[in-house]
Protein backbone atom coordinates (compact mmCIF):
# COMPACT_ATOMS: atom_id res chain seq x y z
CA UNK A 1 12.06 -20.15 15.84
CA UNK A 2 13.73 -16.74 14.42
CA UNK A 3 11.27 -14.30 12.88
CA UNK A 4 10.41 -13.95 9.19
CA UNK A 5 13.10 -11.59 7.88
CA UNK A 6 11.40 -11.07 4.51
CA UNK A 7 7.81 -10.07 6.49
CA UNK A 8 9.87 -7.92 8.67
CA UNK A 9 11.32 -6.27 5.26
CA UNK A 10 8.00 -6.15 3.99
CA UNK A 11 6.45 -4.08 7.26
CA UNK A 12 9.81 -1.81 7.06
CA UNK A 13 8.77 -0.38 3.03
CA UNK A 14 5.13 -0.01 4.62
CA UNK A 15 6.24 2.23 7.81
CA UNK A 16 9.17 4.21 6.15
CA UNK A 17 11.53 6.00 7.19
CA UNK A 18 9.63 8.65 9.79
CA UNK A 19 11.80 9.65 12.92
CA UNK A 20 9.04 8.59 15.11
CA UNK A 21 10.17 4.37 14.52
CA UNK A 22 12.19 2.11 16.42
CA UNK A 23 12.71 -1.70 15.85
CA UNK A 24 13.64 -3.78 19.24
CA UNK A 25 14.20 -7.63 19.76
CA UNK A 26 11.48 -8.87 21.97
CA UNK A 27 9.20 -11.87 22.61
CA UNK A 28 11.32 -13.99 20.23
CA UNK A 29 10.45 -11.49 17.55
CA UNK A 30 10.91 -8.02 16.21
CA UNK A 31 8.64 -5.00 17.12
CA UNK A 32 8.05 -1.91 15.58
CA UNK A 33 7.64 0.94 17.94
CA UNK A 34 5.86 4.73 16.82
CA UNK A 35 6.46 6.91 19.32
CA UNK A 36 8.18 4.56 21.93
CA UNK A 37 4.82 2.34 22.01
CA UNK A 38 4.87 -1.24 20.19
CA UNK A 39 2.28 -1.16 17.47
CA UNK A 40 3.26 -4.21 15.19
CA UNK A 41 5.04 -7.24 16.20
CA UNK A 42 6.66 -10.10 13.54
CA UNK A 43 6.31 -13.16 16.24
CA UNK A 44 8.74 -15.69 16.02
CA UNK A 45 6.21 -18.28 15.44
CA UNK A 46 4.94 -16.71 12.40
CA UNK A 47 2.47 -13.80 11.42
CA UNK A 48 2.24 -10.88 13.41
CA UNK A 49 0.58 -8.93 16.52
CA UNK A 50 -0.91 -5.93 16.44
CA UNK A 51 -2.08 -3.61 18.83
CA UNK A 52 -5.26 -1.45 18.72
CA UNK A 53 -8.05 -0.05 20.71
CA UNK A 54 -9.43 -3.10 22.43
CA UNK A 55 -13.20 -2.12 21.21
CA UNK A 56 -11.92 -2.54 17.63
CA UNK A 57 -9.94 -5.38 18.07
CA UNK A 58 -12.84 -7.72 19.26
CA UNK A 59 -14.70 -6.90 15.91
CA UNK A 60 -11.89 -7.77 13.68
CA UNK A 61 -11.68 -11.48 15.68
CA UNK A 62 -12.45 -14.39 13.10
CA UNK A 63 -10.86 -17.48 15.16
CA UNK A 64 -9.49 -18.43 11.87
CA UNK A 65 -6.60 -15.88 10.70
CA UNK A 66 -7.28 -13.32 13.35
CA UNK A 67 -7.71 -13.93 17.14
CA UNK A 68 -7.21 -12.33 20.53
CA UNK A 69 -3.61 -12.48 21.74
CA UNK A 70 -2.55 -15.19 24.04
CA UNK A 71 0.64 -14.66 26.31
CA UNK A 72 1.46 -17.25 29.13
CA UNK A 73 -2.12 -18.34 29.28
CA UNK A 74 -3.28 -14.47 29.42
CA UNK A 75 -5.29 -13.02 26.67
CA UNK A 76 -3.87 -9.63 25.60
CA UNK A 77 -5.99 -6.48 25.74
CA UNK A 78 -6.21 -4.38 22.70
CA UNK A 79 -3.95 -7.23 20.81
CA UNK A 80 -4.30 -9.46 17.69
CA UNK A 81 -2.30 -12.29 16.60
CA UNK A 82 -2.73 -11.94 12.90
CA UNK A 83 -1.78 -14.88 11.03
CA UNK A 84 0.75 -14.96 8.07
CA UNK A 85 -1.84 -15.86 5.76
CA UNK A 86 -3.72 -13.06 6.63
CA UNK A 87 -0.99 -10.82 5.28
CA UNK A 88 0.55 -12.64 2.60
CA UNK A 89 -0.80 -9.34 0.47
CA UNK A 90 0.79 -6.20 -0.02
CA UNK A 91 -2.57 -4.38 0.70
CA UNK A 92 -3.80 -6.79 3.55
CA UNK A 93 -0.22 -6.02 5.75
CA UNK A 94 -0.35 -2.47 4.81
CA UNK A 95 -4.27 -2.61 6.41
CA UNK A 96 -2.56 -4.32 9.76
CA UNK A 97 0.65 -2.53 9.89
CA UNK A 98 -1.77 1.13 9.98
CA UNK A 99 -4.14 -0.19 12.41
CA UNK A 100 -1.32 -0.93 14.62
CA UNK A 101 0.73 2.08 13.93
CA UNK A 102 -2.31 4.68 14.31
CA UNK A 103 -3.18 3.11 17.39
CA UNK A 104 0.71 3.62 19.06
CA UNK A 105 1.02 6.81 17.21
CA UNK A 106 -2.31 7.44 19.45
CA UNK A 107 -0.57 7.30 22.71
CA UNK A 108 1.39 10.11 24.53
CA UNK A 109 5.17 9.75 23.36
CA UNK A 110 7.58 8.17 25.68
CA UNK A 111 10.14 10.21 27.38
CA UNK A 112 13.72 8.70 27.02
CA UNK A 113 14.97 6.67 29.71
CA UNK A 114 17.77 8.78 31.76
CA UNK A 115 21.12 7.63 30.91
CA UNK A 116 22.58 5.28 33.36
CA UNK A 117 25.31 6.67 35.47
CA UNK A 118 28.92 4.99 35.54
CA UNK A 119 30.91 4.33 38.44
């Protein structure tokens, strides 16, 4: 299932246009990267993930729109999968989309990956 263009839209007039912001097809879905790190994720499956301190993301767990990230049977440390519902409001994504961008934006920036050499 192909990602929800019009949430990814949505999360693009939250972030702006700062330097620091990448997009990259991954996990079936379209991240959002500050600073080289993934902060906010449109899954492919609907609604998002979102990455933050793992201390805060455990309080913010409701089993109902919001629960720990699940990846091949693994739960995710420091991730949400935050349910469309949950964001269905222009306030309510902007909430998500800053938790998950302040956390990345936390992180040391990544250094560019060295161009590959032809032969």
């Amino acid at each position: 299932m192909a990602y929800d263009e019009e949430l990814a839209e949505r999360i693009r007039d939250v972030v702006g246009a700062a330097a620091d912001i990448s997009e990259r097809k991954m996990f079936g879905g379209l991240a959002f990267l500050f600073g080289g790190h993934m902060g906010v994720v449109v899954l492919g499956g609907g609604g998002l993930m979102i990455r933050m301190a793992p201390e805060e993301a455990a309080a913010l767990v409701d089993d109902i729109s919001v629960a720990p990230m699940v990846m091949q049977g693994r739960e995710l440390d420091g991730w949400l999968r935050v349910s469309s519902g949950a964001v269905a409001g222009d306030p309510a994504l902007t909430a998500w989309v800053d938790r998950g961008a302040r956390f990345a934006r936390s992180l040391p920036p990544k250094k560019p990956k060295p161009a590959k050499r032809q032969r």
